[in-house]
Protein backbone atom coordinates (compact mmCIF):
# COMPACT_ATOMS: atom_id res chain seq x y z
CA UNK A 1 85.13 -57.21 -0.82
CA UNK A 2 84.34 -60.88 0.84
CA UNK A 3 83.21 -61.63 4.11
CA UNK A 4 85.94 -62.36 6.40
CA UNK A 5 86.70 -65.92 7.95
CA UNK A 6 88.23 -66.45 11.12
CA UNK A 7 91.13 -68.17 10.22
CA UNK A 8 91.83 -65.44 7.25
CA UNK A 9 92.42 -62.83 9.79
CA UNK A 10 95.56 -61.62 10.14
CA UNK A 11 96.63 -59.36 13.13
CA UNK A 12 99.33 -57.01 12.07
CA UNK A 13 100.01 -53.34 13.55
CA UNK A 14 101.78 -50.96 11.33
CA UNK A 15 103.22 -47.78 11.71
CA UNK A 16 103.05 -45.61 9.42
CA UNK A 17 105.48 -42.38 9.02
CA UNK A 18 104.26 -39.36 7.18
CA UNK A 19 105.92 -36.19 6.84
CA UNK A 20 106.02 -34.07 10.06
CA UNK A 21 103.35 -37.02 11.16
CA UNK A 22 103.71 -40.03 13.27
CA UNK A 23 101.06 -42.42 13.54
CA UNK A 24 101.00 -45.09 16.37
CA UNK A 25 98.93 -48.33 17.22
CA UNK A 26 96.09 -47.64 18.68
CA UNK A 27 92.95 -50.29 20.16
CA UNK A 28 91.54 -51.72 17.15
CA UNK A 29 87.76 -52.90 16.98
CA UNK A 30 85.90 -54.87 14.14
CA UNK A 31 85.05 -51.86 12.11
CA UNK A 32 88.62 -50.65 12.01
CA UNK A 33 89.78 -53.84 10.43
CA UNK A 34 90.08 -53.98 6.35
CA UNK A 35 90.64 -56.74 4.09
CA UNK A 36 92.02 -57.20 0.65
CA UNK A 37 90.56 -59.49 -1.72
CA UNK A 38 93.77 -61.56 -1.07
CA UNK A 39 92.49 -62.34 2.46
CA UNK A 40 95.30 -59.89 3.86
CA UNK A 41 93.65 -57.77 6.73
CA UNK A 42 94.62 -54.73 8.47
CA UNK A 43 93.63 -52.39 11.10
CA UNK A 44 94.33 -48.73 10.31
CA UNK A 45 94.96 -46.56 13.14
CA UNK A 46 93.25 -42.92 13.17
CA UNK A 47 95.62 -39.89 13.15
CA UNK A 48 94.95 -38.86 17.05
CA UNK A 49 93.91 -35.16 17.25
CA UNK A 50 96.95 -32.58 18.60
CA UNK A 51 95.03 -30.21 21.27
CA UNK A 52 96.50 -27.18 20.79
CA UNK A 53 98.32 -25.35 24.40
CA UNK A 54 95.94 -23.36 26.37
CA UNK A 55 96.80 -19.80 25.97
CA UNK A 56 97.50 -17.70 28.78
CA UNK A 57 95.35 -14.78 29.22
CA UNK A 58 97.25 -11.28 29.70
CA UNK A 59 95.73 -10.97 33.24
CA UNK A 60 97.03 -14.42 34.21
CA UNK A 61 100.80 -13.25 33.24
CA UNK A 62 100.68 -10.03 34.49
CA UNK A 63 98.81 -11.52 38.02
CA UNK A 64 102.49 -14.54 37.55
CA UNK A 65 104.83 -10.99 37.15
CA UNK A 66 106.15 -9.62 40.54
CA UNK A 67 105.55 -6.35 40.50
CA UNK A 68 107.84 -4.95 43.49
CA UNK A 69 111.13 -4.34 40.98
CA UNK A 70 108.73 -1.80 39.07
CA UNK A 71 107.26 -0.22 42.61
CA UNK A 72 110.67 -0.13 44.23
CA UNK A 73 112.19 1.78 40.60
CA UNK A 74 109.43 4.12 40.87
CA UNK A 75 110.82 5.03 44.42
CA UNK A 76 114.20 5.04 43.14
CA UNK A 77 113.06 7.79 40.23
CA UNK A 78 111.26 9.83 43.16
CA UNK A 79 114.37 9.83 44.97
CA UNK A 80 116.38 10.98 42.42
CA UNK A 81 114.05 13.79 41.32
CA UNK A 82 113.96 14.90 45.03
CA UNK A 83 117.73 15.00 45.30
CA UNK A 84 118.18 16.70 42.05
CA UNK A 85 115.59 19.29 43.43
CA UNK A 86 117.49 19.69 46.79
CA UNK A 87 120.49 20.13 45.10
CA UNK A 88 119.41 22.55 42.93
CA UNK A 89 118.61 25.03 45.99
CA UNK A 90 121.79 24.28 47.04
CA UNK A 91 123.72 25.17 44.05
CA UNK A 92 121.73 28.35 44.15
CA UNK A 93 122.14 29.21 47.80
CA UNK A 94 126.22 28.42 47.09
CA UNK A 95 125.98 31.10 44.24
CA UNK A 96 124.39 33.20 46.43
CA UNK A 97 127.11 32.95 48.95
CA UNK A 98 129.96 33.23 47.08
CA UNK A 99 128.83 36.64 45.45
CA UNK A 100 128.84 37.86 49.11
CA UNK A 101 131.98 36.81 49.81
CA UNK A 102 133.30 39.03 46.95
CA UNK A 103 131.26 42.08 48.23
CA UNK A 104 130.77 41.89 51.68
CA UNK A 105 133.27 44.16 53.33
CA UNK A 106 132.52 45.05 57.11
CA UNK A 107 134.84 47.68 56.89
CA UNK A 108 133.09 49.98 54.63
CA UNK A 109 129.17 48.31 55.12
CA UNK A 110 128.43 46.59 58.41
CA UNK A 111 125.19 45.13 56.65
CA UNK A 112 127.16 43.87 53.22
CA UNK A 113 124.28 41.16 52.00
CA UNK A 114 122.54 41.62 54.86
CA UNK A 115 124.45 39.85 57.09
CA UNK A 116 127.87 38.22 57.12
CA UNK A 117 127.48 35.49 54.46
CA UNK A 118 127.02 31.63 55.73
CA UNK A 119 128.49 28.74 53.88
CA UNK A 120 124.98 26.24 52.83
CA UNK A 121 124.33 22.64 54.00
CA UNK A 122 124.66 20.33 51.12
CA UNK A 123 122.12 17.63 50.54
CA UNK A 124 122.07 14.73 52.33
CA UNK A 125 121.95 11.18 50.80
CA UNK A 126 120.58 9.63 53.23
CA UNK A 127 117.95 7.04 52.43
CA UNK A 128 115.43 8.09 54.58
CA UNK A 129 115.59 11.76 53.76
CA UNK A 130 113.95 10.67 50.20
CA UNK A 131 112.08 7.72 49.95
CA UNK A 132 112.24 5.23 52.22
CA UNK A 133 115.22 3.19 53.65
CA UNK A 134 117.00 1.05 50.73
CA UNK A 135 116.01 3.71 48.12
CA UNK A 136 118.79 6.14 47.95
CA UNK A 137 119.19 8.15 44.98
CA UNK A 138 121.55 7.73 42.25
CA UNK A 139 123.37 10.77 41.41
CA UNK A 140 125.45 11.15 38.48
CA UNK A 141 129.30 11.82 38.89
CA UNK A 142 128.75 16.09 38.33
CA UNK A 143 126.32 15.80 41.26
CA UNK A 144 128.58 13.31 43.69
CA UNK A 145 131.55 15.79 42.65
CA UNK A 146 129.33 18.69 44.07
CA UNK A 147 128.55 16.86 47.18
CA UNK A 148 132.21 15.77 47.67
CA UNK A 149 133.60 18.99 47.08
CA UNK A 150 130.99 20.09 49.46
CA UNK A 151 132.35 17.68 52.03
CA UNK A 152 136.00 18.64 51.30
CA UNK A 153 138.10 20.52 54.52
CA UNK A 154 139.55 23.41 52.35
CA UNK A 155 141.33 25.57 54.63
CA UNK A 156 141.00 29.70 55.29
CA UNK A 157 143.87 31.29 54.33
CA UNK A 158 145.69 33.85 56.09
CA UNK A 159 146.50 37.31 54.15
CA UNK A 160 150.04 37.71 54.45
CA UNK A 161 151.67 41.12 54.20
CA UNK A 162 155.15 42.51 54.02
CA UNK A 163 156.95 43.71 55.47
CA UNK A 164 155.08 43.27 58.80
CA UNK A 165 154.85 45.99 60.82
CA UNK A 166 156.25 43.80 63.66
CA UNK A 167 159.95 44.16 62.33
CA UNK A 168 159.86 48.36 62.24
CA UNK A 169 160.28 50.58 65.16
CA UNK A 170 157.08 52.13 64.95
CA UNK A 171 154.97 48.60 64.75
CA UNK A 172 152.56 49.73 61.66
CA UNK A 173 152.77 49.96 57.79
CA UNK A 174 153.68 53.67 56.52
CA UNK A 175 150.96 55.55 54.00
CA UNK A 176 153.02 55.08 50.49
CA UNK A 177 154.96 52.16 51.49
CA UNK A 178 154.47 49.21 49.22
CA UNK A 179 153.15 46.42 50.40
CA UNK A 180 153.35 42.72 49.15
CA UNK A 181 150.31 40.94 49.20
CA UNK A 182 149.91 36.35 49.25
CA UNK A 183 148.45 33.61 50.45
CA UNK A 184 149.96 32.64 54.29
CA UNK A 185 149.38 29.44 54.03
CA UNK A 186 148.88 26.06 51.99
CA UNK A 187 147.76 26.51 48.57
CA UNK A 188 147.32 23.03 47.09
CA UNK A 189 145.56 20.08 48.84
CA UNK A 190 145.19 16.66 47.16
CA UNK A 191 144.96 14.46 45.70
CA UNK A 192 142.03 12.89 47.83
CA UNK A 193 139.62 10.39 47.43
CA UNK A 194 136.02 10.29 48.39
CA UNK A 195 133.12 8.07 47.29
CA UNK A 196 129.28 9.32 47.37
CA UNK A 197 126.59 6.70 46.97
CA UNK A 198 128.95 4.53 45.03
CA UNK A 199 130.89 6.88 42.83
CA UNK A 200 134.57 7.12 43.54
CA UNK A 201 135.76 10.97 43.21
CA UNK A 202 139.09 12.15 42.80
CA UNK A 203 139.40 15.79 43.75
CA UNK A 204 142.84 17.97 43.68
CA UNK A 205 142.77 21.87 44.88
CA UNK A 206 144.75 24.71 44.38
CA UNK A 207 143.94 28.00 44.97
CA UNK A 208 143.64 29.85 41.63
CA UNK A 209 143.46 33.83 42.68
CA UNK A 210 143.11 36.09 45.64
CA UNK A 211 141.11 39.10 46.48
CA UNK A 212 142.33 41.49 48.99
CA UNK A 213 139.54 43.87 50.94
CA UNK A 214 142.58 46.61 51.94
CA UNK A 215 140.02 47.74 54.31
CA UNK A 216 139.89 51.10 53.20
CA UNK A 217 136.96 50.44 50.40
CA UNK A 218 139.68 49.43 48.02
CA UNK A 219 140.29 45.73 46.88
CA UNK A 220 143.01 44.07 45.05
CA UNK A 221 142.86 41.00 42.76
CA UNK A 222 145.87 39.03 41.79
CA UNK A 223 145.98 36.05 39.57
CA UNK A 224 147.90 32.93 41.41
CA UNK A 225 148.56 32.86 45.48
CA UNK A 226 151.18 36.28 45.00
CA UNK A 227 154.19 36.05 46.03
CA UNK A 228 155.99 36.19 49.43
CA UNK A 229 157.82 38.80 50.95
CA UNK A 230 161.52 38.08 52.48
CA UNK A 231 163.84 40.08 53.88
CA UNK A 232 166.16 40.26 51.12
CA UNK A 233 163.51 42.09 49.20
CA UNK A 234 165.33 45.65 48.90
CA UNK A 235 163.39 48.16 51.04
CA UNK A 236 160.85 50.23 48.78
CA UNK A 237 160.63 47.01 46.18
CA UNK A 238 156.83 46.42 44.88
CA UNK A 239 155.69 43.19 44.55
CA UNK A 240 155.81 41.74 41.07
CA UNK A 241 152.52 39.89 41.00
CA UNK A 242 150.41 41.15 44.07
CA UNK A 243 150.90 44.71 45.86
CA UNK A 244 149.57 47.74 47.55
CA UNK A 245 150.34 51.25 49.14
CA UNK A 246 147.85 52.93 51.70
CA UNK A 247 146.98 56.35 51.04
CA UNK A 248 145.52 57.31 54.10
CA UNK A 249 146.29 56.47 58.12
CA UNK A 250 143.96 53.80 60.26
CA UNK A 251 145.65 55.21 63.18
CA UNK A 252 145.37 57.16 65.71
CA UNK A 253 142.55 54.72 66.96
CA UNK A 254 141.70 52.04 64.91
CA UNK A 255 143.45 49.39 61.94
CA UNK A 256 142.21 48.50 58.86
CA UNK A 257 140.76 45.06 58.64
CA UNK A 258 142.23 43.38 55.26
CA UNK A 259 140.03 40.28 54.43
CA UNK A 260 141.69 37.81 51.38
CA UNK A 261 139.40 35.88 49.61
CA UNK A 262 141.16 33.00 47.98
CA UNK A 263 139.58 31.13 45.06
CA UNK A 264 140.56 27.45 45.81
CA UNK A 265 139.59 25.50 41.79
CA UNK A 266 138.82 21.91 42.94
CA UNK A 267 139.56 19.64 40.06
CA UNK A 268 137.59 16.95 40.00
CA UNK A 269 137.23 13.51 38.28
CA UNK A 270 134.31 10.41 38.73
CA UNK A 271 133.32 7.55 36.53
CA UNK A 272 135.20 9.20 33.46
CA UNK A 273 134.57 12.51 33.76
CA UNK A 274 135.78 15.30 34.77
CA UNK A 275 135.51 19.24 35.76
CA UNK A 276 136.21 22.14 38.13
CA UNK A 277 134.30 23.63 40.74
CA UNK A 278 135.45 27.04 42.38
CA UNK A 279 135.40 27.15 45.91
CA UNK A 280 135.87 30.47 48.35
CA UNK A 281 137.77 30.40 51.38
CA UNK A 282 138.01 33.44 53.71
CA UNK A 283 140.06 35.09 56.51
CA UNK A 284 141.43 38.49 57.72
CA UNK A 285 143.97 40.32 59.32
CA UNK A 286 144.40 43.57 61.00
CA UNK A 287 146.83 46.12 60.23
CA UNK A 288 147.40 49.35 62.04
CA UNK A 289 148.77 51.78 59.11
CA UNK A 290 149.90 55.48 59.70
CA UNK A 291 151.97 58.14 58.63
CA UNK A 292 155.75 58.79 58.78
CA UNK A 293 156.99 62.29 59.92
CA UNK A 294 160.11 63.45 58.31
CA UNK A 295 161.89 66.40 59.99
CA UNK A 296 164.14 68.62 57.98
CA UNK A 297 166.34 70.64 59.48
């Protein structure tokens, strides 16, 4: 290679594409400048180096991540577990109660379960009760079905018995005399709608069966809500579904005290599913019963 002259030099930039590569013009000095034997001069341009992106260290990101959505789901999953919790005493304390419904009979045992049974508080949902305001719990649609069903005005139900001893001469039922036994009152409520924490429930009632307490240590259990006595019932007639004859007086002195227990079954149905929760309602009557003297002559 020759020396270069002045007037041989040639200024010329070039860019040059490579695969994947792009080269561009960059400030060219004396020892970046080559020439041919022809005279033809160039300068070639360096390939620049690429600087690689700074990686991010893992406490960087997890210092950039907010970390209140995880905190405030952690409250959320206390919540829930207290609920769940709560509402497992509850479901056991409703068990309890409706067992004494079925055996608590003031007639025969003034103490029955100890006391006259008392219907439980269901579980609140209220925010603060769990953890903190804006983290209620999210039950799922069995438990807002319990709490709904809890919340649900199912009324007592009168035990009505004929033929009342209002319509006979001697105003109480005669020892031997069948009786017919039902429900006095409504037997079917819904459809109604309630929504707990979100979850719309659907509940329909109707009571399924009846219990009578007779009073005299003797109950009676019928399937349905019997079936009403009219006066066009011949006299002496037992009921077909639901009936009873005394075999001893209350009177002179005192009445028997006949408690019905009616089963109400609360169908219920939230976010898809559905089920049936049995629900006790209770009230009683009294009836003075005694004894019919026939004189032969």
């Amino acid at each position: 290679m020759r020396s270069i002259r002045p007037y041989q030099i040639l200024v010329v930039g070039i860019f040059a594409v490579l695969p994947s590569t792009v080269w561009v013009p960059v400030a060219w000095s004396e020892a970046d400048v080559t020439c041919t034997d022809a005279g033809f001069c160039v300068n070639v341009a360096k390939q620049p180096k690429r600087s690689s992106p700074a990686k991010r260290s893992d406490a960087n990101s997890a210092k950039d991540r907010p970390d209140g959505g995880d905190e405030e789901n952690q409250k959320v999953r206390e919540a829930n577990k207290k609920f769940s919790a709560a509402l497992a005493v509850y479901d056991r304390r409703l068990a309890s109660y409706n067992r004494c419904l079925q055996t608590f009979d003031p007639s025969v045992n003034k103490t029955g379960c100890g006391s006259a049974p008392t219907l439980p508080d269901v579980p609140r949902l209220s925010s603060a009760t769990f953890s903190g305001r804006g983290n209620q719990p999210t039950p799922t649609a069995g438990q807002a079905a319990a709490i709904a069903v809890a919340r649900l005005q199912l009324p007592s139900i009168p035990p009505g018995i004929g033929p009342s001893p209002d319509i006979n001469p001697w105003n109480m039922a005669a020892v031997g005399y069948p009786l017919w036994l039902w429900a006095d009152g409504t037997t079917n409520v819904g459809p109604i709608s309630d929504s707990v924490a979100g979850l719309s429930v659907s509940l329909e009632a109707e009571v399924s069966s009846l219990a009578f307490r007779m009073g005299d240590g003797n109950t009676v259990r019928c399937a349905g809500s019997g079936h009403p006595w009219t006066a066009a019932v011949q006299p002496g007639t037992k009921s077909p579904s639901c009936g009873y004859s005394y075999a001893k007086p209350s009177l002179p002195g005192r009445t028997y005290t006949v408690t019905a227990v009616a089963n109400w079954a609360v169908t219920w149905t939230s976010n898809g599913q559905s089920g049936v929760i049995n629900v006790p309602a209770v009230d009683t009557t009294e009836l003075p019963v005694g004894e019919l003297q026939v004189l032969v002559r």
